[in-house]
Protein backbone atom coordinates (compact mmCIF):
# COMPACT_ATOMS: atom_id res chain seq x y z
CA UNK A 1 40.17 -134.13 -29.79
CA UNK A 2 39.56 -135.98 -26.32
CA UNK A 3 38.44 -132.33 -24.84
CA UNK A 4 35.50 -132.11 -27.46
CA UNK A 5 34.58 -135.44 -26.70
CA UNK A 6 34.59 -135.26 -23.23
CA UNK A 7 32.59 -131.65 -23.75
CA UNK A 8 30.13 -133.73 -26.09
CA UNK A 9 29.14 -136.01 -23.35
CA UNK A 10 28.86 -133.41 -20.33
CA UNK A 11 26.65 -131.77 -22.84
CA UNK A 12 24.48 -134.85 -23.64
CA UNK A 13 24.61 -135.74 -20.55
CA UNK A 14 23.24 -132.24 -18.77
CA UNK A 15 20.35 -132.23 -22.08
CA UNK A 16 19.09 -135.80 -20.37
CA UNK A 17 18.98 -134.43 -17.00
CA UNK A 18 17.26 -130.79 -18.26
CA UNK A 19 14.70 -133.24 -19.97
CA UNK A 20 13.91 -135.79 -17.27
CA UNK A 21 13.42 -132.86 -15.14
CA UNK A 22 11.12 -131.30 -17.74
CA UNK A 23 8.69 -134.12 -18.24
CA UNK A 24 8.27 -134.46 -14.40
CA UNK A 25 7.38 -130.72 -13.74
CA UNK A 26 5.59 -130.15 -16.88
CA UNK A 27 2.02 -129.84 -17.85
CA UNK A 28 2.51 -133.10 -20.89
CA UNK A 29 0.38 -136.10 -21.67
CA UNK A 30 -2.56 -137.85 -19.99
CA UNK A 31 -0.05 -138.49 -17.11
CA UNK A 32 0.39 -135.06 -15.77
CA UNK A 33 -3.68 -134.43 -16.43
CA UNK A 34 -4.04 -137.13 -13.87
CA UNK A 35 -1.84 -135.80 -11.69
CA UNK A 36 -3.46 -132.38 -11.90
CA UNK A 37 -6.73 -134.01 -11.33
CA UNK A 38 -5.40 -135.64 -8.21
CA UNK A 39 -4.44 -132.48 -7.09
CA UNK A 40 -7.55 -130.54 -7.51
CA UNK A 41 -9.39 -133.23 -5.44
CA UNK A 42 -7.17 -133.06 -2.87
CA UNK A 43 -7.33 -129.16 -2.54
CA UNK A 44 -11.13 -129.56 -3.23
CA UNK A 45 -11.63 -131.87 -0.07
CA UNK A 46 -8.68 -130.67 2.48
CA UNK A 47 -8.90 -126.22 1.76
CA UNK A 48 -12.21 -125.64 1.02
CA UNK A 49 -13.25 -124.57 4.47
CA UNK A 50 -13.35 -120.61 4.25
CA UNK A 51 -14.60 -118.94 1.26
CA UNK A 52 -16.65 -116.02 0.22
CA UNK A 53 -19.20 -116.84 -2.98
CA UNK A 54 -21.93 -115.24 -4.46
CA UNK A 55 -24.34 -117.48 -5.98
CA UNK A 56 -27.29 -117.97 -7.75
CA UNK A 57 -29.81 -120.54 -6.11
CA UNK A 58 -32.64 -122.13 -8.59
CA UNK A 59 -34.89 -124.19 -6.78
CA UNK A 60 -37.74 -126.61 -8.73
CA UNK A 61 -40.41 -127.94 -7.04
CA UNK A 62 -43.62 -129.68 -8.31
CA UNK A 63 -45.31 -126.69 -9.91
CA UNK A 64 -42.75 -123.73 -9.88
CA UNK A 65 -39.10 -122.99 -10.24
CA UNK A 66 -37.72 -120.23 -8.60
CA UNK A 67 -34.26 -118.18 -8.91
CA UNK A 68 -32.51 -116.07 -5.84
CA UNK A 69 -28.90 -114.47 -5.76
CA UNK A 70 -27.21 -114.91 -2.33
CA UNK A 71 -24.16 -114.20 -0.80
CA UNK A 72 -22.09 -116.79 1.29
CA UNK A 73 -19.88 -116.53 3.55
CA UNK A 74 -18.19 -119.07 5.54
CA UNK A 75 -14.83 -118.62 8.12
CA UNK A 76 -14.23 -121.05 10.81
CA UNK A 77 -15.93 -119.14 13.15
CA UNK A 78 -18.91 -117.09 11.59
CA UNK A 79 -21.59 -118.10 8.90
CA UNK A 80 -23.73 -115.85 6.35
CA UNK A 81 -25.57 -116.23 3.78
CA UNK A 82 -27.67 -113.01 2.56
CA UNK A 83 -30.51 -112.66 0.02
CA UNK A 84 -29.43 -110.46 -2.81
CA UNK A 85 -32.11 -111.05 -5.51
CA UNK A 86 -35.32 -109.17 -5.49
CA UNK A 87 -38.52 -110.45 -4.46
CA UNK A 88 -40.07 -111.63 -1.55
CA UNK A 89 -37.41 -112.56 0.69
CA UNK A 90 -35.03 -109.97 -0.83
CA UNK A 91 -32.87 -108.56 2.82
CA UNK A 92 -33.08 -111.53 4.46
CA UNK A 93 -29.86 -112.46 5.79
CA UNK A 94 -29.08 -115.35 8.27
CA UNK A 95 -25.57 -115.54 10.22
CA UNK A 96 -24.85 -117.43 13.02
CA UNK A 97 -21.14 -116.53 15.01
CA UNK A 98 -20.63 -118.17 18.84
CA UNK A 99 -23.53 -120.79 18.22
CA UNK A 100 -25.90 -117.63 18.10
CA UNK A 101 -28.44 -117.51 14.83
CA UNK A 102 -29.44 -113.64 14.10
CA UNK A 103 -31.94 -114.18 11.18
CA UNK A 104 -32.69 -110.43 9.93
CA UNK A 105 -34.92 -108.95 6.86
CA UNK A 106 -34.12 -105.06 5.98
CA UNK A 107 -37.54 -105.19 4.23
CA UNK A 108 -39.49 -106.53 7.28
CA UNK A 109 -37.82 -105.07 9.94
CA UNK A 110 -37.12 -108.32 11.27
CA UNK A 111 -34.65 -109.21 13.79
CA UNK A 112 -34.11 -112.23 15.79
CA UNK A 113 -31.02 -114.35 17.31
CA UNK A 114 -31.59 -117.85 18.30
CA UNK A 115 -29.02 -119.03 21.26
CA UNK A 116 -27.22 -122.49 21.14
CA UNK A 117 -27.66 -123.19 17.39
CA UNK A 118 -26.49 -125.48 15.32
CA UNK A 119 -24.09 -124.22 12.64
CA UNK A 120 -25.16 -122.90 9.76
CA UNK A 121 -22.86 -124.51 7.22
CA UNK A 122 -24.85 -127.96 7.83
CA UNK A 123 -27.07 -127.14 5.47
CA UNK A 124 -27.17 -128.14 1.69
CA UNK A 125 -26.94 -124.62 0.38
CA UNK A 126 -23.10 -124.51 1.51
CA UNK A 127 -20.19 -126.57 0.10
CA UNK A 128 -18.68 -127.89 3.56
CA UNK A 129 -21.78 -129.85 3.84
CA UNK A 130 -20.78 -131.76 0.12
CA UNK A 131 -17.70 -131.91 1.30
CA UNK A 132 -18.35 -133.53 4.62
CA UNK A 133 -21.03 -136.26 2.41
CA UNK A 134 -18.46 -136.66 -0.54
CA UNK A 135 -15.66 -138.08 2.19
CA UNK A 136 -18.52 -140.36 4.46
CA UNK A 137 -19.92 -141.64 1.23
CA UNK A 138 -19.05 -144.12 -1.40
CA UNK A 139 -18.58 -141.37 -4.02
CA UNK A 140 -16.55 -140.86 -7.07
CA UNK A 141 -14.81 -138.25 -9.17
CA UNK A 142 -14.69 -138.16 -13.20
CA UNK A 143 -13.61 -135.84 -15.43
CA UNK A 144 -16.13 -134.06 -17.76
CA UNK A 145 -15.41 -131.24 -20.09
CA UNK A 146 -13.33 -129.23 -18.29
CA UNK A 147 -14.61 -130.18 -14.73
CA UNK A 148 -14.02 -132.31 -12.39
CA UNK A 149 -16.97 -133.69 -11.16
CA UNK A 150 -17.45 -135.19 -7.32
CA UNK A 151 -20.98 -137.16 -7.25
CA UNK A 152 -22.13 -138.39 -4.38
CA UNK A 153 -24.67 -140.92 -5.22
CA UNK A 154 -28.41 -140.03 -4.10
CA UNK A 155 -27.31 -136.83 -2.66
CA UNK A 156 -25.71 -134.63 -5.34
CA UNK A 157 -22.67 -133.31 -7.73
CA UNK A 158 -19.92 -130.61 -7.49
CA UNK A 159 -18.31 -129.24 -10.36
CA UNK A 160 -14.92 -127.62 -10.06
CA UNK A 161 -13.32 -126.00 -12.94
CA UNK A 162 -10.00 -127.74 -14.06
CA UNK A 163 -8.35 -124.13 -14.74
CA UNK A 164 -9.03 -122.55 -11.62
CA UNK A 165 -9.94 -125.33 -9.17
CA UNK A 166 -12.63 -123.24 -7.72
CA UNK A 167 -16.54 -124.81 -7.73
CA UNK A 168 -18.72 -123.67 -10.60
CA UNK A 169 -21.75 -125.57 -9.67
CA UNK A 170 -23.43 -127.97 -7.17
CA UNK A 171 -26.49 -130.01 -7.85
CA UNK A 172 -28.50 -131.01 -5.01
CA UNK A 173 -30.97 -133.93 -5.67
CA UNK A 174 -34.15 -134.59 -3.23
CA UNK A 175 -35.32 -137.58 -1.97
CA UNK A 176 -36.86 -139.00 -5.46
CA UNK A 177 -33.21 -138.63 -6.98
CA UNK A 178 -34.19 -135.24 -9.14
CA UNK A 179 -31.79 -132.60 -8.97
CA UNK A 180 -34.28 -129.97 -7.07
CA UNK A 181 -31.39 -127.55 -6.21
CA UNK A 182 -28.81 -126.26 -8.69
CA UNK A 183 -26.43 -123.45 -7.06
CA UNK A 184 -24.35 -121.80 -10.12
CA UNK A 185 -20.76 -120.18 -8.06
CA UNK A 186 -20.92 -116.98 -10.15
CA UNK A 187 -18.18 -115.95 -8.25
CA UNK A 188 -16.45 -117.63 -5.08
CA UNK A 189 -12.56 -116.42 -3.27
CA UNK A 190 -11.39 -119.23 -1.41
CA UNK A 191 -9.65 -117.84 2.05
């Protein structure tokens, strides 16, 4: 009779252990969204440094809004961001590698490098410059849907999908505070 006691409480025992252990690595409650959440931020602002994305680029301005499909790419040394969509600056690509700009346009026959350049990735089209803003700034992150959202106040928004952790969509606003630029990630592979 002892033995089956003693086997009751090892047993108890070991089901307390297996479920402490569960609710720590498990996906349960607001807790672990949190956590998640943390996470994603983290990864957002610390890995997000090489990646290859095509995108779609609408741009308003007073009287027009226009739509281009681009290409980015980004590695720590060498920049690119081509012009997929057809119209009137369809071929142009810009790259800059060694501090060297080559702008080039299949469809003008255009070729040009530019020597001692500054990078390429300073610009608002591509997410390290968000990045760079969102961690000099006194921004904040909130969830919405299923997004987390990093806003930098007077500059812009991120979105990054919950599920994946990978950008969906960054909102550039101008200097009057209207979102001017909205870049849609319809497909990105963080390196």
């Amino acid at each position: 009779m002892k033995k089956k006691y003693i086997i009751l409480i090892f047993v108890i025992i070991l089901l307390i252990i297996f479920a402490f252990c569960y609710y720590n690595t498990s996906i349960f409650g607001n807790n672990i969204i949190i956590k998640n959440e943390n996470k994603i931020v983290d990864y957002v602002l610390n890995n997000i440094n090489e990646y290859e994305a095509e995108i779609e680029v609408t741009v308003k301005s007073n009287k027009t809004t226009n739509t281009y499909k681009m290409k980015q790419n980004v590695s720590k040394d060498y920049s690119s961001l081509e012009v997929l969509s057809k119209g009137k600056i369809n071929g142009l690509k810009i790259e800059i590698k060694d501090n060297n700009l080559k702008v080039q346009n299949t469809m003008l026959k255009l070729d040009k490098i530019y020597e001692n350049y500054k990078p390429l990735t300073n610009n608002t089209l591509f997410l390290g410059t968000f990045i760079e803003k969102f961690k000099n700034s006194n921004s904040a992150t909130y969830m919405k849907e299923n997004n987390i959202v990093f806003d930098v106040p007077n500059f812009g928004k991120l979105y990054v999908d919950t599920q994946t952790a990978k950008p969906t969509k960054l909102v550039i606003k101008d200097n009057t505070k209207k979102s001017n630029i909205c870049i849609n990630y319809t497909s990105i592979e963080i390196k």
